[in-house]
C-alpha atoms as a PDB file:
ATOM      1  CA  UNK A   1       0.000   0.000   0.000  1.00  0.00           C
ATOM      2  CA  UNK A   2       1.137   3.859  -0.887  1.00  0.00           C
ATOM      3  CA  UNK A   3       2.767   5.720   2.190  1.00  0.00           C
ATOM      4  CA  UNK A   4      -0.154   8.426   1.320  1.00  0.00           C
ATOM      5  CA  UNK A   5       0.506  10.268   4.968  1.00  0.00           C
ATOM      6  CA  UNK A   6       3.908  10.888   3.795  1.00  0.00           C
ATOM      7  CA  UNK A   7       1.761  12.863   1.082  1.00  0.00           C
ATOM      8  CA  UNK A   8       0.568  16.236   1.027  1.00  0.00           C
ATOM      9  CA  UNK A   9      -1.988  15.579  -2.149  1.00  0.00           C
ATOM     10  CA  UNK A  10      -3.715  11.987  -2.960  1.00  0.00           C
ATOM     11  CA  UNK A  11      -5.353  11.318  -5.853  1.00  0.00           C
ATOM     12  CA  UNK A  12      -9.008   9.533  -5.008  1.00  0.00           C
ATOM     13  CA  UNK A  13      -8.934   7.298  -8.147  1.00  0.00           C
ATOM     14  CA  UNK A  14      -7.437   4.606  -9.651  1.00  0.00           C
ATOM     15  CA  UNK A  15      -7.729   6.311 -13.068  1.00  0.00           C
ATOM     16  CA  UNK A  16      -4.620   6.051 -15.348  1.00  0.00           C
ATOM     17  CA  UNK A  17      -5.338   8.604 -17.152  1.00  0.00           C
ATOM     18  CA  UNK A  18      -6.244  11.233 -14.128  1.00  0.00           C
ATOM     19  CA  UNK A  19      -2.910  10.026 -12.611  1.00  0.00           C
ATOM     20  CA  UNK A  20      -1.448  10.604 -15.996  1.00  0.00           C
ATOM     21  CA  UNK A  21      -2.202  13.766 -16.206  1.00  0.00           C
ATOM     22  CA  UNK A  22      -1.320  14.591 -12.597  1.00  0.00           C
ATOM     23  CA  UNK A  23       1.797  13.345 -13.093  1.00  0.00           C
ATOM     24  CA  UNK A  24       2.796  15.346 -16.425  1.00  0.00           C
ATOM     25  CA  UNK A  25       1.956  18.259 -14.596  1.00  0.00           C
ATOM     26  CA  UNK A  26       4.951  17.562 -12.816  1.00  0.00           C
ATOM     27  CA  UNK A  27       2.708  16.763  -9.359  1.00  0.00           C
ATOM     28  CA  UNK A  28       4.217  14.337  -6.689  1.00  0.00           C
ATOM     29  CA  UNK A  29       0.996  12.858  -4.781  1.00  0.00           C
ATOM     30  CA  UNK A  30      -0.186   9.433  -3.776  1.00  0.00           C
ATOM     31  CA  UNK A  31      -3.188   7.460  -5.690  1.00  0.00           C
ATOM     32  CA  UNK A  32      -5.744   5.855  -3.147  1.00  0.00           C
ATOM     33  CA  UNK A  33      -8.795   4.603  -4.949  1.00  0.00           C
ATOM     34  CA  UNK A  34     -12.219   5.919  -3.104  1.00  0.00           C
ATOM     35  CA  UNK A  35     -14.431   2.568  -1.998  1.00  0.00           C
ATOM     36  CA  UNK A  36     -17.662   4.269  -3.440  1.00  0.00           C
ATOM     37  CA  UNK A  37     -20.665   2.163  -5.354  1.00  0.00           C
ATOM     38  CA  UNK A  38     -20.857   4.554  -7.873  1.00  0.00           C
ATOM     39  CA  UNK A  39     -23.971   2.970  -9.488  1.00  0.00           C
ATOM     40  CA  UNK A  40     -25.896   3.080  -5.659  1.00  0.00           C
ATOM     41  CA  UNK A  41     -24.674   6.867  -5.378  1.00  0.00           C
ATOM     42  CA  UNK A  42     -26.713   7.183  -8.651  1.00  0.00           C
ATOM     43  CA  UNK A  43     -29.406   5.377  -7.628  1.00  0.00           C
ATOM     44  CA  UNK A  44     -29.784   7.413  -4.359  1.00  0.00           C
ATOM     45  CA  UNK A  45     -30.011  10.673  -6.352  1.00  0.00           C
ATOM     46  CA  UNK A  46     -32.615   9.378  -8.880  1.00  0.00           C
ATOM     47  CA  UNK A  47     -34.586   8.151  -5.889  1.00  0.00           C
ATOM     48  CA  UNK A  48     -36.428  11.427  -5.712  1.00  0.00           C
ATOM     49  CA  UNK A  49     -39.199  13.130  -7.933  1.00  0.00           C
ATOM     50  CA  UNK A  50     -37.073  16.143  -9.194  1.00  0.00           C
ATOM     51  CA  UNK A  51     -34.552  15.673 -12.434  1.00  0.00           C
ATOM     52  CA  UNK A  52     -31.119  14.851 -11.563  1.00  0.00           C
ATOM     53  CA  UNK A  53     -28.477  16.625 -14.152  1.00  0.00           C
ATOM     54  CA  UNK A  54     -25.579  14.564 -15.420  1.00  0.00           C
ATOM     55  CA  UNK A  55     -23.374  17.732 -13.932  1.00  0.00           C
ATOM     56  CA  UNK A  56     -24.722  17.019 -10.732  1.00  0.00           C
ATOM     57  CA  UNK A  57     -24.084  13.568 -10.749  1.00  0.00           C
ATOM     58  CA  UNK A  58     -20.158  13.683 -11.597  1.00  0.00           C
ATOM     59  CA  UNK A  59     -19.983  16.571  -8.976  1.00  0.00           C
ATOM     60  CA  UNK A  60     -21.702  14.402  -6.234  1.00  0.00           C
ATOM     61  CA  UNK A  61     -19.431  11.144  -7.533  1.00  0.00           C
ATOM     62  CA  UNK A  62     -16.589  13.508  -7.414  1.00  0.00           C
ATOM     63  CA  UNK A  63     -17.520  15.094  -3.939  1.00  0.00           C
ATOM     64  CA  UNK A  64     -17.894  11.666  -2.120  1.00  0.00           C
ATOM     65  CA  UNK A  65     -14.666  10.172  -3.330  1.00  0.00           C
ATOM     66  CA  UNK A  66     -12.621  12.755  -2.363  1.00  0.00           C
ATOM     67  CA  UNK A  67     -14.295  13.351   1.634  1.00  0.00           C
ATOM     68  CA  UNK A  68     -14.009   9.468   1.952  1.00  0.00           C
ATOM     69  CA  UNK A  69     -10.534   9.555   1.552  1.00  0.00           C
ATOM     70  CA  UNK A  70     -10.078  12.375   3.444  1.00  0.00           C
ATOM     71  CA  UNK A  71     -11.842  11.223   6.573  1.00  0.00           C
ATOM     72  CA  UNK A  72      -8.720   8.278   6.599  1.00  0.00           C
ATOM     73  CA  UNK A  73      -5.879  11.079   5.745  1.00  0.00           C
ATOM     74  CA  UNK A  74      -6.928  14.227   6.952  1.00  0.00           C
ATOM     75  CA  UNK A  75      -3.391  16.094   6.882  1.00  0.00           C
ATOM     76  CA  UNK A  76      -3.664  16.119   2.945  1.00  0.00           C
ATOM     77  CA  UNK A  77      -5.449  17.832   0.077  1.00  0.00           C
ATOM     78  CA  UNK A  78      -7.363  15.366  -1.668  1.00  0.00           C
ATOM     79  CA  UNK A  79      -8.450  15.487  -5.055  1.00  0.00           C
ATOM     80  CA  UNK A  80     -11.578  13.571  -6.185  1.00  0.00           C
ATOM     81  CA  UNK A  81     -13.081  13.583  -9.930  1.00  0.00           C
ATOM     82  CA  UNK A  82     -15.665  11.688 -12.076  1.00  0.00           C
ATOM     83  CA  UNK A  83     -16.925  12.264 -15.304  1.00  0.00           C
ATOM     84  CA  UNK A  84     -20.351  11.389 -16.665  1.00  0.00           C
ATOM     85  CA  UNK A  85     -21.418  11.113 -20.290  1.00  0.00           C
ATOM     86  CA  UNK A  86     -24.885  12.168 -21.815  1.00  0.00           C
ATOM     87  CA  UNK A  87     -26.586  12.032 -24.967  1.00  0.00           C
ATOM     88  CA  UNK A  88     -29.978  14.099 -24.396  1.00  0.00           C
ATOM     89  CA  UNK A  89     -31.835  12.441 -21.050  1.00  0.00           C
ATOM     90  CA  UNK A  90     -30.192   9.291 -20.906  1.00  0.00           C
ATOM     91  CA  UNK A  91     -26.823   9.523 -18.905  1.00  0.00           C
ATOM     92  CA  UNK A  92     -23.938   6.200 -20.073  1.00  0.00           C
ATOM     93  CA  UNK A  93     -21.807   4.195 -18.282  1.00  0.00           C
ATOM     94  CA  UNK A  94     -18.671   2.457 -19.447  1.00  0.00           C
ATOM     95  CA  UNK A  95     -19.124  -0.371 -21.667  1.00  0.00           C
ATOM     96  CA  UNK A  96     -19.066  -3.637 -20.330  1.00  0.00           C
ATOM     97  CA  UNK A  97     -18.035  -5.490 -23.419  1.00  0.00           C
ATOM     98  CA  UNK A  98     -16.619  -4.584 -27.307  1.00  0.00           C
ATOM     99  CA  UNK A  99     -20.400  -5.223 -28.235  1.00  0.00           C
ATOM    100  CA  UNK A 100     -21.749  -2.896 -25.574  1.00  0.00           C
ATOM    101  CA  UNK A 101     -18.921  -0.270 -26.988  1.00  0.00           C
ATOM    102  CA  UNK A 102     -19.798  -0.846 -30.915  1.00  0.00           C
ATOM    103  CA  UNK A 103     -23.722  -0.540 -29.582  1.00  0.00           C
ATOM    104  CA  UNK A 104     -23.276   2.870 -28.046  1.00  0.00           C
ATOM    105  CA  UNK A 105     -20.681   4.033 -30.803  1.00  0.00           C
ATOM    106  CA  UNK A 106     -23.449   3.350 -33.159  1.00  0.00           C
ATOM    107  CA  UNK A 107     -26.047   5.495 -31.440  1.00  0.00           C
ATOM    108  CA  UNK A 108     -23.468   8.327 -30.731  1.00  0.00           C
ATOM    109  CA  UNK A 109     -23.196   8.599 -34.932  1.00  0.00           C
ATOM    110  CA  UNK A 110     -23.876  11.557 -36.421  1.00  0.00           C
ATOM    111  CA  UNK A 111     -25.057  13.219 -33.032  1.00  0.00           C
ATOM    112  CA  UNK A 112     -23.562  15.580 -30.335  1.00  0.00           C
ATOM    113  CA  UNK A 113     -23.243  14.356 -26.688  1.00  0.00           C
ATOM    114  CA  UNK A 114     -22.111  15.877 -23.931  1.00  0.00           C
ATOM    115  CA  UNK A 115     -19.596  14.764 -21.147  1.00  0.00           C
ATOM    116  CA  UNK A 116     -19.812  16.575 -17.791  1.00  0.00           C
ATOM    117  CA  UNK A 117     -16.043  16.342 -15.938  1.00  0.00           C
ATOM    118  CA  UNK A 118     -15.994  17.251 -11.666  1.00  0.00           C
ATOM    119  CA  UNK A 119     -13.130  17.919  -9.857  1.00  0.00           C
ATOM    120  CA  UNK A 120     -13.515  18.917  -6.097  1.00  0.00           C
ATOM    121  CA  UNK A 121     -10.542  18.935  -2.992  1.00  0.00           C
ATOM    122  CA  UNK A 122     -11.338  18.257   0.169  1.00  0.00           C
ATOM    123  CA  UNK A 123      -8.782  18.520   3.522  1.00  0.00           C
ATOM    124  CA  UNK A 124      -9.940  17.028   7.071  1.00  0.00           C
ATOM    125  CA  UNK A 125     -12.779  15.515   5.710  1.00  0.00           C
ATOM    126  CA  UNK A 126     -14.328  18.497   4.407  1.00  0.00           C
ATOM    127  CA  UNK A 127     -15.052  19.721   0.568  1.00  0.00           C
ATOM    128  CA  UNK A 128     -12.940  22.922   0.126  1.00  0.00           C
ATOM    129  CA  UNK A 129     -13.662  23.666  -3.515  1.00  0.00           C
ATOM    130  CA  UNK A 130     -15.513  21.823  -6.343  1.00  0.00           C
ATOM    131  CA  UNK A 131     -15.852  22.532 -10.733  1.00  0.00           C
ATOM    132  CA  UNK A 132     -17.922  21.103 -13.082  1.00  0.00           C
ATOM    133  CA  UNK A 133     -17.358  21.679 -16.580  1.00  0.00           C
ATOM    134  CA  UNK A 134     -18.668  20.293 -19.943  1.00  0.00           C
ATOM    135  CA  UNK A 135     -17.778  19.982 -23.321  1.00  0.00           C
ATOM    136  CA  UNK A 136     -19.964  18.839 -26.412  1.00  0.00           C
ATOM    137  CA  UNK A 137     -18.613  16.278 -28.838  1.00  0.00           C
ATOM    138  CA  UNK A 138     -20.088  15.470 -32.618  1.00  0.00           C
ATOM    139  CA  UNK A 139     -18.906  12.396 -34.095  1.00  0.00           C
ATOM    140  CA  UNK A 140     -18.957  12.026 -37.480  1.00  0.00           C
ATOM    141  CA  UNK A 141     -21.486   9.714 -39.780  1.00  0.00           C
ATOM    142  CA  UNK A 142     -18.820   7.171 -39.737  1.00  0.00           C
ATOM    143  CA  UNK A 143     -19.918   3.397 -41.881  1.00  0.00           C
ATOM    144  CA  UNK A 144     -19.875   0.524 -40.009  1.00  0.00           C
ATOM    145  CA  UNK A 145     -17.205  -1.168 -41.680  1.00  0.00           C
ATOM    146  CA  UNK A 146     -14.902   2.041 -40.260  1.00  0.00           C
ATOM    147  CA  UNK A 147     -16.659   0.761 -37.160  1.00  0.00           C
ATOM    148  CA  UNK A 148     -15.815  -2.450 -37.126  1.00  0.00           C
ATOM    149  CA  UNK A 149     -11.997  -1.294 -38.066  1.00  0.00           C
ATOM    150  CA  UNK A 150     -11.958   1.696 -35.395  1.00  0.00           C
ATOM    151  CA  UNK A 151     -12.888  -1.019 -32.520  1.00  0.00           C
ATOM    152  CA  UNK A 152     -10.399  -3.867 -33.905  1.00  0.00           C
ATOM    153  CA  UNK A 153      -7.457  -1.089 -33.853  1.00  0.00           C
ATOM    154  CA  UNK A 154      -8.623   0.213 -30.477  1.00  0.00           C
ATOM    155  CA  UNK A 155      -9.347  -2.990 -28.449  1.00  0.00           C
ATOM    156  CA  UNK A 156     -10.508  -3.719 -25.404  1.00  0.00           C
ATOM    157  CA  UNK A 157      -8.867  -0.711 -23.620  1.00  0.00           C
ATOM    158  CA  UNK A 158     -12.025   1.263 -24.980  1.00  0.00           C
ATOM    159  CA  UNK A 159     -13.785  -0.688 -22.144  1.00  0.00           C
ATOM    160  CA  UNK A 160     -12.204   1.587 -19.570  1.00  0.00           C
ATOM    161  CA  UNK A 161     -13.310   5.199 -21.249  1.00  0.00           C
ATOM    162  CA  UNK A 162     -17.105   6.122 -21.090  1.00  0.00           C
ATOM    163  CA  UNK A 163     -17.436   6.878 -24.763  1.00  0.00           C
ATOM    164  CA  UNK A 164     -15.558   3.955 -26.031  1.00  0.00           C
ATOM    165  CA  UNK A 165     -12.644   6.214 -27.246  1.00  0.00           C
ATOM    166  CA  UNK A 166      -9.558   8.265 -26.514  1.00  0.00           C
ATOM    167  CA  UNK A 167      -8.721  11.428 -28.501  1.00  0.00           C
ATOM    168  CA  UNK A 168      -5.613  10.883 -27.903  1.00  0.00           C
ATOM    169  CA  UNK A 169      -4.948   8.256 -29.580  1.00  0.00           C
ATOM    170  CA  UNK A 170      -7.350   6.255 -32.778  1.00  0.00           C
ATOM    171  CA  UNK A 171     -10.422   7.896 -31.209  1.00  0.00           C
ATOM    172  CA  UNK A 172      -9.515  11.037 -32.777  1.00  0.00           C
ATOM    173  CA  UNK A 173     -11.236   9.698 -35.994  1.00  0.00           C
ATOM    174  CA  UNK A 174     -14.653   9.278 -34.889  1.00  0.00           C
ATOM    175  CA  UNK A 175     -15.493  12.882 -34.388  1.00  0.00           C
ATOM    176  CA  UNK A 176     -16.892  16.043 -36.751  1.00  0.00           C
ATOM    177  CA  UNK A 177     -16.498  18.456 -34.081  1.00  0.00           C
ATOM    178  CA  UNK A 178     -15.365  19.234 -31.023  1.00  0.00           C
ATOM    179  CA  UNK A 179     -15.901  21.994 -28.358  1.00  0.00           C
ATOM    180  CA  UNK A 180     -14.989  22.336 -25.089  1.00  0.00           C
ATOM    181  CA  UNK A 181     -11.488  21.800 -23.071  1.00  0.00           C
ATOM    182  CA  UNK A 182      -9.323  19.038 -23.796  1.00  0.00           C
ATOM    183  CA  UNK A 183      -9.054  17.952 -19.790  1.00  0.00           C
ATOM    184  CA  UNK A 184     -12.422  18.167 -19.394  1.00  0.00           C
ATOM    185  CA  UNK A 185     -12.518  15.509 -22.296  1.00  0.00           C
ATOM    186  CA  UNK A 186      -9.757  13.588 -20.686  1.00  0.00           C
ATOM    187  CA  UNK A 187     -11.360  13.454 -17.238  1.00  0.00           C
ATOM    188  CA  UNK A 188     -10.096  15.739 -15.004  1.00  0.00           C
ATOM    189  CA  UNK A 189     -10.424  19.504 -15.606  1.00  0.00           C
ATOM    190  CA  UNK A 190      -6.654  20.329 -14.865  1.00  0.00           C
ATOM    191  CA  UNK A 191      -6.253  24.162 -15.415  1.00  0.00           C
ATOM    192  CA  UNK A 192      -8.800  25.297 -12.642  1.00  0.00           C
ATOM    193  CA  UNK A 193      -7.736  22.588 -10.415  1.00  0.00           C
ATOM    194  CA  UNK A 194      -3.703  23.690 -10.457  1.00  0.00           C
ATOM    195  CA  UNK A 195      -4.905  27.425  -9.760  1.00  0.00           C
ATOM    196  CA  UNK A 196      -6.648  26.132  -6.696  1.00  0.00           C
ATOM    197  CA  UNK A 197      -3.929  24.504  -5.486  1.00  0.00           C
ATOM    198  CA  UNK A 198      -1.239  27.151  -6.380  1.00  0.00           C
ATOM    199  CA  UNK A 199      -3.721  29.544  -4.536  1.00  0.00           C
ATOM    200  CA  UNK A 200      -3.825  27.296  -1.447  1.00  0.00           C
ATOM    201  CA  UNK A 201      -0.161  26.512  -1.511  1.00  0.00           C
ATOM    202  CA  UNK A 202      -0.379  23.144  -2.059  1.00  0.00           C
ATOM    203  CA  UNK A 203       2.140  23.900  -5.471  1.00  0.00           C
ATOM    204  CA  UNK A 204       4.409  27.284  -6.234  1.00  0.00           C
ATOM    205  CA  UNK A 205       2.649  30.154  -7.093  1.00  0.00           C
END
């Protein structure tokens, strides 16, 4: 297990790609995986009679990972995030298998969705500062033989991104357009969460 008290910032996720991008930031902090049911959390917030916004559930997802781990490490800034994907009402989860993948690819085609990134800190076991931001994605009326190619060339490590790709690497060629920030697309909206911690002294100023 990580010496995470000998760390001043922990990263609630086992993400690769949050850590990733942590980490290419030049960042030294510890990465402690929250021990939240996501899909209960989600459950618990459609439970009542009002709408729940996709924003709202990434920030919530994003909230309770990061005070969880806090409550165990309370000397450090923890950083919790989650990203949730939406085409109109109906909110995605990863895909559980290449067919699941190829079945959502083909009802993203030729339409915009939306993916909602949170990033919150929390210190002591308390939420110090949270953001939410979104970006819109078009993919392109791709054919189904490009499908079938796109999937083959990406295997199964589209099972661990929402949408089925990465735009950094083959994914790139499923979309039209694209508008919103690239770390919000990635996961983990980096620029407002590195002027929160350079304003908090957690990194140089």
């Amino acid at each position: 297990m990580l010496q995470s008290d000998e760390y001043r910032l922990i990263l609630a996720s086992q993400s690769a790609g949050r850590a990733a991008l942590l980490k290419g930031a030049g960042l030294d902090f510890a990465a402690l995986p929250a021990d939240i049911d996501e899909r209960a959390v989600e459950a618990t917030l459609r439970a009542g009679e009002s709408v729940v916004e996709p924003a709202d559930i990434a920030e919530v997802l994003a909230i309770a990972k990061a005070e969880q781990i806090s409550q165990a490490h309370r000397d450090a800034f923890v950083i919790g995030a989650d990203q949730v994907l939406a085409l109109g009402a109906k909110v995605y989860e990863k895909p559980a298998s290449m067919e699941a993948a190829r079945n959502n690819l083909l009802q993203f085609r030729g339409r915009t969705h939306q993916l909602y990134a949170a990033v919150c800190v929390a210190r002591d076991g308390r939420l110090l500062w949270r953001h939410v931001s979104r970006a819109d994605l078009t993919m392109r009326d791709f054919s189904a033989e490009f499908l079938g190619h796109y999937l083959a060339a990406a295997g199964e490590e589209v099972l661990s991104s929402v949408g089925a790709y990465r735009l950094e690497s083959v994914g790139i060629h499923l979309f039209e357009k694209i508008e919103g920030d690239y770390f919000t697309i990635l996961g983990l909206p980096l620029l407002p969460l590195l002027d929160f911690l350079r304003q908090n002294g957690v990194i140089e100023s």
